[in-house]
Protein backbone atom coordinates (compact mmCIF):
# COMPACT_ATOMS: atom_id res chain seq x y z
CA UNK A 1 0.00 0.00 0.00
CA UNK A 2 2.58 2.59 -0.86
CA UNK A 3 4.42 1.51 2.17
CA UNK A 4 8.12 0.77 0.12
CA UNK A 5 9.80 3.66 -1.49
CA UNK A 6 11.85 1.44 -3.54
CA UNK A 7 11.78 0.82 -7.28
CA UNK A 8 10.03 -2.81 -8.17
CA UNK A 9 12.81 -2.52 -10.58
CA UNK A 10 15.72 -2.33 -8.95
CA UNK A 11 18.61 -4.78 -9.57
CA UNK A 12 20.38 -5.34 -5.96
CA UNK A 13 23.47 -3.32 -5.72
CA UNK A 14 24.16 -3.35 -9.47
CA UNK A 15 21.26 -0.06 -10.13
CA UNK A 16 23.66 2.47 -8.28
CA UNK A 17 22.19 6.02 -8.33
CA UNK A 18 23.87 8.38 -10.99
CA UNK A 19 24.65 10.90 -8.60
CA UNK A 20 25.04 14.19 -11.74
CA UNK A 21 21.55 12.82 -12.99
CA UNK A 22 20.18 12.82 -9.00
CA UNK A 23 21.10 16.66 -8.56
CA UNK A 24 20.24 17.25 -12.09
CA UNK A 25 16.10 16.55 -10.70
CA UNK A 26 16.81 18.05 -7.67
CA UNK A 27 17.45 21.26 -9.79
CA UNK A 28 14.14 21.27 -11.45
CA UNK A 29 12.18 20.23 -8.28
CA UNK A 30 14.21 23.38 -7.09
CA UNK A 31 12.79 25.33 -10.05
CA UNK A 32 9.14 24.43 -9.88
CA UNK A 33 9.06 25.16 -6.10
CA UNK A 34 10.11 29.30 -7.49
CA UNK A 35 7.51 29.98 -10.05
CA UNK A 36 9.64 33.35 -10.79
CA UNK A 37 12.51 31.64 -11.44
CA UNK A 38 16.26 31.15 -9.93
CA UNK A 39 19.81 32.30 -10.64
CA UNK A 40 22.68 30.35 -10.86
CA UNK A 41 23.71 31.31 -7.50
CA UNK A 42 20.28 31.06 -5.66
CA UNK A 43 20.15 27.58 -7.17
CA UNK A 44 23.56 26.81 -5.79
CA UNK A 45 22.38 27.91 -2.08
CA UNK A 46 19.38 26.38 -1.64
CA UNK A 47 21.18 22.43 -3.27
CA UNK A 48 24.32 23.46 -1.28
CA UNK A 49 26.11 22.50 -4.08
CA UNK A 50 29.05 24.51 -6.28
CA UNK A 51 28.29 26.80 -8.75
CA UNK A 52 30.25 25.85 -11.31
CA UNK A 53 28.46 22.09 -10.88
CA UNK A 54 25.28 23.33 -10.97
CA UNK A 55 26.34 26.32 -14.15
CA UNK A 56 27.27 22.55 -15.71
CA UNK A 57 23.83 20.88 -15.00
CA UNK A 58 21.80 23.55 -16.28
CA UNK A 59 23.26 24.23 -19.02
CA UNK A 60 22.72 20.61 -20.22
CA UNK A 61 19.06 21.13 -18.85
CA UNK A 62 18.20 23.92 -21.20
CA UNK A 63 19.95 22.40 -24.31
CA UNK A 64 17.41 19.68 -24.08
CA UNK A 65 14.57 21.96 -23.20
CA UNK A 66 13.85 21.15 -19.70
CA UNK A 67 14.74 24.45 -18.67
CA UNK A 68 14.53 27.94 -19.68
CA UNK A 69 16.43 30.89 -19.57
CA UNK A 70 14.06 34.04 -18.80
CA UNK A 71 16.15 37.23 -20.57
CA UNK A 72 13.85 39.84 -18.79
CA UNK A 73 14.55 38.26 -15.40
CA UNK A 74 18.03 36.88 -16.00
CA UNK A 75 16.77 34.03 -14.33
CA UNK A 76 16.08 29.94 -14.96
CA UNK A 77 12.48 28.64 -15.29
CA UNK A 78 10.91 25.38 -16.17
CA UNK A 79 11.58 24.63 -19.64
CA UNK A 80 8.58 23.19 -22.75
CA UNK A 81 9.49 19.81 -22.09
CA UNK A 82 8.74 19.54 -18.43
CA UNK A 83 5.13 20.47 -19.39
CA UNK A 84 5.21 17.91 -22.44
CA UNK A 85 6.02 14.92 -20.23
CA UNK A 86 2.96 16.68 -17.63
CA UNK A 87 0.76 16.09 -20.31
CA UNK A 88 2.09 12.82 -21.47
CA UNK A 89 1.74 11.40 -17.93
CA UNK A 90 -2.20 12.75 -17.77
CA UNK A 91 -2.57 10.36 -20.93
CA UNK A 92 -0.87 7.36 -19.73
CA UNK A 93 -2.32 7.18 -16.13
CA UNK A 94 -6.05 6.59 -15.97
CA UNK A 95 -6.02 7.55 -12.08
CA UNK A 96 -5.02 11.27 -13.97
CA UNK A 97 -7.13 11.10 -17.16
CA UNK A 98 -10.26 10.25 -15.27
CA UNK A 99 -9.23 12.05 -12.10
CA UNK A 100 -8.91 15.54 -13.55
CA UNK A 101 -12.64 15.49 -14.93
CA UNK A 102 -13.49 14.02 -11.49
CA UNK A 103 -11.69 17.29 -9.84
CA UNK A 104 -13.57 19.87 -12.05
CA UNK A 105 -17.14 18.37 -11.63
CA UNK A 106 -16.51 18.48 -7.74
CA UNK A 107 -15.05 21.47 -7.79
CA UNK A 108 -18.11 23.10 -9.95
CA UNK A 109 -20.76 21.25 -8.03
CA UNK A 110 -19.26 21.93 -4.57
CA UNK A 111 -17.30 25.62 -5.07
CA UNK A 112 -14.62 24.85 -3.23
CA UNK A 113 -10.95 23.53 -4.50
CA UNK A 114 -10.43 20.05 -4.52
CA UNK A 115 -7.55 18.10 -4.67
CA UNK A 116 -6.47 14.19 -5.75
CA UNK A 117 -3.57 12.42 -4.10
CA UNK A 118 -1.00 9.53 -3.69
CA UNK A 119 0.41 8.06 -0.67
CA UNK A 120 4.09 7.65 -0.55
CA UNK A 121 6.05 6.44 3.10
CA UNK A 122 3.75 8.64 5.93
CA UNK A 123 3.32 11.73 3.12
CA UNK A 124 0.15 12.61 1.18
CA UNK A 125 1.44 14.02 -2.26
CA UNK A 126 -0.84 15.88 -4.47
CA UNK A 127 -1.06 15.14 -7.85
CA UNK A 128 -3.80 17.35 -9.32
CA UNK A 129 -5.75 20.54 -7.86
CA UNK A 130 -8.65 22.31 -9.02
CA UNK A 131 -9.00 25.93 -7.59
CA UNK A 132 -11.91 28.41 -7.04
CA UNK A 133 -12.10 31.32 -8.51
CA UNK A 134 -12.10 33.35 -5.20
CA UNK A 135 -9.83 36.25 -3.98
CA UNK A 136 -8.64 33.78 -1.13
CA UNK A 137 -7.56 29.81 -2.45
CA UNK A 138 -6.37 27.23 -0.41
CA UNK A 139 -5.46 24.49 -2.84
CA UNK A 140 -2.23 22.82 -2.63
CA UNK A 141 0.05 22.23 -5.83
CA UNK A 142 1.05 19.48 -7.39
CA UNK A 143 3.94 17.61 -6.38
CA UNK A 144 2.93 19.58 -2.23
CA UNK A 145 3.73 17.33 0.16
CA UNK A 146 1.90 16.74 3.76
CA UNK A 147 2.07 14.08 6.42
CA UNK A 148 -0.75 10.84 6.50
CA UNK A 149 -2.02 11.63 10.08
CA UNK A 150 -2.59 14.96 9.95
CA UNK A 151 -4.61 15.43 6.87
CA UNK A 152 -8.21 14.01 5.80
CA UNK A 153 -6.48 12.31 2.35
CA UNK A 154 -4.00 10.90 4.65
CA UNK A 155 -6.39 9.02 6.94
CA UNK A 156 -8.18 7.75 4.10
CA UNK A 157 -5.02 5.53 2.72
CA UNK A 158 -4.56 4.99 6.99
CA UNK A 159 -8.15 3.52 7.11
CA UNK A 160 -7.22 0.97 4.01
CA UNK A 161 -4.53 -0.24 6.03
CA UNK A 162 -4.74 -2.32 8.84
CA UNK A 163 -3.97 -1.47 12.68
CA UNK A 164 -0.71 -3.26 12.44
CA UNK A 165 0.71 -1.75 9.40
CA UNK A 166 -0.47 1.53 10.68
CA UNK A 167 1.31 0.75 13.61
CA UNK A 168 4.57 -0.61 11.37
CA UNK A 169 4.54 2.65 10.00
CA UNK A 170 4.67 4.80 12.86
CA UNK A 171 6.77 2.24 15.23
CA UNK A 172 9.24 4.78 16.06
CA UNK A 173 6.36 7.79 16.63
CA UNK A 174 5.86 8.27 20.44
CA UNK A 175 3.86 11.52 19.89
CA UNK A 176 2.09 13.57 16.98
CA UNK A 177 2.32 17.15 17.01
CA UNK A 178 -0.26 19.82 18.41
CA UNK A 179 -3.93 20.34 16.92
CA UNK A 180 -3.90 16.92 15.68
CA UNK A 181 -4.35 13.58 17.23
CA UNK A 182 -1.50 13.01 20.10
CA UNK A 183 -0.97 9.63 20.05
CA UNK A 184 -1.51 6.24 18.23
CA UNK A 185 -4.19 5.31 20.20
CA UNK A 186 -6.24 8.26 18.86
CA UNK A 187 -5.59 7.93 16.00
CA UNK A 188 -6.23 4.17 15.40
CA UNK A 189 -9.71 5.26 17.05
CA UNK A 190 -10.19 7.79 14.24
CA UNK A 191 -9.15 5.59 11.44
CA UNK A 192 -11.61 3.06 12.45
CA UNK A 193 -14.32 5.86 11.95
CA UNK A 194 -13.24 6.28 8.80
CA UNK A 195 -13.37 2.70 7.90
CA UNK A 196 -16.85 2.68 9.19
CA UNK A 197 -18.02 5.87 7.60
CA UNK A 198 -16.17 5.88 4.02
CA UNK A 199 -15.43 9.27 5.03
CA UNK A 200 -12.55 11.08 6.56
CA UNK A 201 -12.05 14.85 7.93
CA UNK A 202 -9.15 17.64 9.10
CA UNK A 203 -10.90 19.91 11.19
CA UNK A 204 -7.74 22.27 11.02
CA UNK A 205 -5.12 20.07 11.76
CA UNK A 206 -2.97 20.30 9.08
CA UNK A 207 -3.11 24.00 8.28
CA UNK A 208 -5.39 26.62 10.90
CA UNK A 209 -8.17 27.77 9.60
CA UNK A 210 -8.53 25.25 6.52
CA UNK A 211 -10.71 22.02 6.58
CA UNK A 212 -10.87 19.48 4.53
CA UNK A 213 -12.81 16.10 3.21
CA UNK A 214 -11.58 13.02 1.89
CA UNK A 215 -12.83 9.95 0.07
CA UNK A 216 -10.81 6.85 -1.37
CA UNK A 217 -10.22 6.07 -4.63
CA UNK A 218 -9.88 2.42 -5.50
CA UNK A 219 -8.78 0.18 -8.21
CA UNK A 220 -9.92 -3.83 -9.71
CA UNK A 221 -8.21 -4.97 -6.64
CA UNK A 222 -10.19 -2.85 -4.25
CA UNK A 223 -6.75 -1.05 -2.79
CA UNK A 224 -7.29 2.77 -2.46
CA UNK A 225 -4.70 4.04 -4.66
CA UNK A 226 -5.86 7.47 -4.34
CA UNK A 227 -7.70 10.42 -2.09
CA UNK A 228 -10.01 12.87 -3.70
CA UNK A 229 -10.87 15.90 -1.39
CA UNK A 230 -12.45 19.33 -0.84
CA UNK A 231 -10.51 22.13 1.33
CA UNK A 232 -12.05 24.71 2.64
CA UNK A 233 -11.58 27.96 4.82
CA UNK A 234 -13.38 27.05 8.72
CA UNK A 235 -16.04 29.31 8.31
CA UNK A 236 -17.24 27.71 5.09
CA UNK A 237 -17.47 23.98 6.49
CA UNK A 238 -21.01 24.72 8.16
CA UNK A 239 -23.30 21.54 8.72
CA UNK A 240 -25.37 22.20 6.00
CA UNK A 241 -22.69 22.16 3.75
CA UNK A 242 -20.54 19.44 5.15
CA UNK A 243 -23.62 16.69 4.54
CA UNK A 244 -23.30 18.40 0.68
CA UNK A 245 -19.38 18.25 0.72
CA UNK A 246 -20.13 14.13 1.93
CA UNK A 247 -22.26 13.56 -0.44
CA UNK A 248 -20.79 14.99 -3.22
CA UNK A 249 -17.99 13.54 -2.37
CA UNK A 250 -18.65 9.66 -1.95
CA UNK A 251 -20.62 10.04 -5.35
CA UNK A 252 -17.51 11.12 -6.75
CA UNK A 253 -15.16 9.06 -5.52
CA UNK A 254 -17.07 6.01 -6.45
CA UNK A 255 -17.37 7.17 -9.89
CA UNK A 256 -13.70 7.72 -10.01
CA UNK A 257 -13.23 4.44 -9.01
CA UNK A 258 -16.04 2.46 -11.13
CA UNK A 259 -13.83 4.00 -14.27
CA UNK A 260 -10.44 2.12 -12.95
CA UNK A 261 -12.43 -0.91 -12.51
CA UNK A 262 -13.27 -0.75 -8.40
CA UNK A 263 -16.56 -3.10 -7.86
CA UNK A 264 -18.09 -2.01 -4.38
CA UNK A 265 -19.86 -5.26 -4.44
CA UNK A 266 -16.89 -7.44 -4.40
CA UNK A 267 -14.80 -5.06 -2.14
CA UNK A 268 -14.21 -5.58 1.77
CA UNK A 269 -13.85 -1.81 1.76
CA UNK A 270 -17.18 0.86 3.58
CA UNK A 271 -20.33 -0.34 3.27
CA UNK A 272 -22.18 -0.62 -0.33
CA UNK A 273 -25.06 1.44 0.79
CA UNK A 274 -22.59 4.96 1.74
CA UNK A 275 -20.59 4.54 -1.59
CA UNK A 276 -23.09 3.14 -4.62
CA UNK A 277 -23.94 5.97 -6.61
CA UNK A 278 -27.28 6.69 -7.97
CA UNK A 279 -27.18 5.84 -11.56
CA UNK A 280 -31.24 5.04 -11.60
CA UNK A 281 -30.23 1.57 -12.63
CA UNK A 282 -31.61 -1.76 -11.25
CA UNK A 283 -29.60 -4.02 -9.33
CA UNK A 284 -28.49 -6.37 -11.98
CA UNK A 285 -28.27 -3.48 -14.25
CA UNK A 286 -25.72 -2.05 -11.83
CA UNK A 287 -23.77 -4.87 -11.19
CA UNK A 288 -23.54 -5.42 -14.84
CA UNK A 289 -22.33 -2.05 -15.33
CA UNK A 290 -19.53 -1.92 -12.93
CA UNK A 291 -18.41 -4.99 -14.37
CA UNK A 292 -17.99 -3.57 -17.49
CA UNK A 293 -16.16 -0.55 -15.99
CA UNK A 294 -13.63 -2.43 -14.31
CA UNK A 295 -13.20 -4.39 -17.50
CA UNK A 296 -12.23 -1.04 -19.50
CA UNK A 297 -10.01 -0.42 -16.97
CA UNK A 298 -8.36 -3.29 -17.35
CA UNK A 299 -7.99 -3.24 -21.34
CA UNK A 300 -6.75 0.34 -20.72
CA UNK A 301 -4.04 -0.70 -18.86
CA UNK A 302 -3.38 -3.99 -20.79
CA UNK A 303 -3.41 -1.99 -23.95
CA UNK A 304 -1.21 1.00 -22.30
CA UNK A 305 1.42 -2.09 -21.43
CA UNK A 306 1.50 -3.40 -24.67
CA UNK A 307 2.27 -0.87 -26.27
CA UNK A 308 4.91 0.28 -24.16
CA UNK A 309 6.56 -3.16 -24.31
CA UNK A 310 6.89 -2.91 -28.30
CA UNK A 311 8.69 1.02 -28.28
């Protein structure tokens, strides 16, 4: 579940890490974290790294196009090719190319921002935002990164895990921080809430002032691969609105997951009665058409892996 950080891939001791390559990423992770763009020498302070090694590294990173030098500024910026491979990756992963939609019907139907993201060790990241068109936004970009027990997409992947792999992955965490839970205990109380409920919530934890909303995304296998969320400012999360936000929300999210194949009936996850969606279709009629959404899933993927197998 997201648990191991290493590659499937990896070939014992033999895959070393090209070191040049390693700092060549960290420069444009550097980059997109300054949307107005970084000298030579700002770049330099923030890796920690020498000037002239870093002059080297971008260089090499605009010849190919990944990064762009911005004459008016005098600094670096993202180059066309970082957004090429954004767009390729939206094609290739389903979770993205049905996801996005996903984000702007919530977003329109809800008005607040809403967010989709991965687990990865005891972080949320988030791969996709959709934002409000309001003076004051509180969406998170892509590639943000926040810790699992603090935030309502967090407990979601925590609630498809069980107690002892929850516990596996904090076994060296005595005590959380302040405004969230304080110590496992809690929080293995909370997640089994959210097992129970399909539902999960930050009532300011993470950031104060900002709520939030999360649902699960699953796949075939019934694994939540994903969290789908609105944020909020405090004073917007009234009662009223949360039962809307809920709602919306578990409609959504089992959408999302009919499309990559997830069928409710055949899953161990919340109950089928707080996640089946209202299509206005009979039973069998139902089942029948989740089982031909998982199976499109599946030939997207199977088709996806074919053809990458013959390039």
């Amino acid at each position: 579940m997201y648990m191991k950080l290493e590659s499937r891939h990896s070939h014992g001791n033999n895959g070393k890490p090209v070191k040049s390559l390693i700092k060549a990423l960290r420069i444009l992770d550097t980059l997109g974290d300054c949307p107005g763009g970084l000298g030579i020498t700002e770049i330099s302070g923030i890796l920690k790294s020498p000037k002239s090694t870093v002059h080297r590294l971008v260089a090499t990173l605009e010849t190919v196009g990944y990064v762009f030098f911005d004459l008016p500024t005098s600094k670096y910026v993202l180059g066309s090719r970082v957004a090429k491979l954004g767009e390729q990756l939206s094609q290739q992963s389903p979770l993205l190319a049905f996801g996005v939609p996903a984000l702007e019907q919530l977003t329109r139907e809800c008005k607040e921002a809403s967010h989709l993201a991965i687990m990865e060790g005891t972080e949320v990241v988030y791969i996709s935002h959709e934002e409000i068109t309001e003076p004051i936004r509180v969406s998170f970009g892509m590639g943000h990164r926040a810790p699992v027990y603090c935030t309502a997409g967090g407990k979601v992947f925590l609630a498809g895990l069980s107690n002892s792999e929850i516990l596996t992955l904090y076994k060296n965490k005595k005590k959380f921080e302040q405004r969230t839970l304080t110590t496992l205990e809690d929080l293995l109380s909370e997640i089994a809430t959210v097992r129970k409920e399909g539902i999960a919530y930050d009532n300011e934890e993470y950031t104060p002032g900002l709520c939030c909303i999360a649902a699960p995304v699953r796949d075939f296998s019934s694994r939540t691969i994903a969290a789908i969320s609105l944020s909020m400012m405090k004073h917007r999360m009234t009662a009223e609105r949360k039962a809307i936000f809920k709602e919306a929300l578990l409609q959504v999210s089992v959408e999302l997951s009919e499309k990559l194949g997830f069928l409710p009936t055949l899953s161990s996850g919340p109950p089928y009665h707080l996640i089946e969606p209202s299509h206005g279709l009979s039973p069998q009629k139902h089942r029948r058409h989740l089982a031909a959404s998982r199976n499109k899933a599946q030939m997207f993927n199977s088709t996806r892996l074919n053809s990458e197998s013959r390039q």
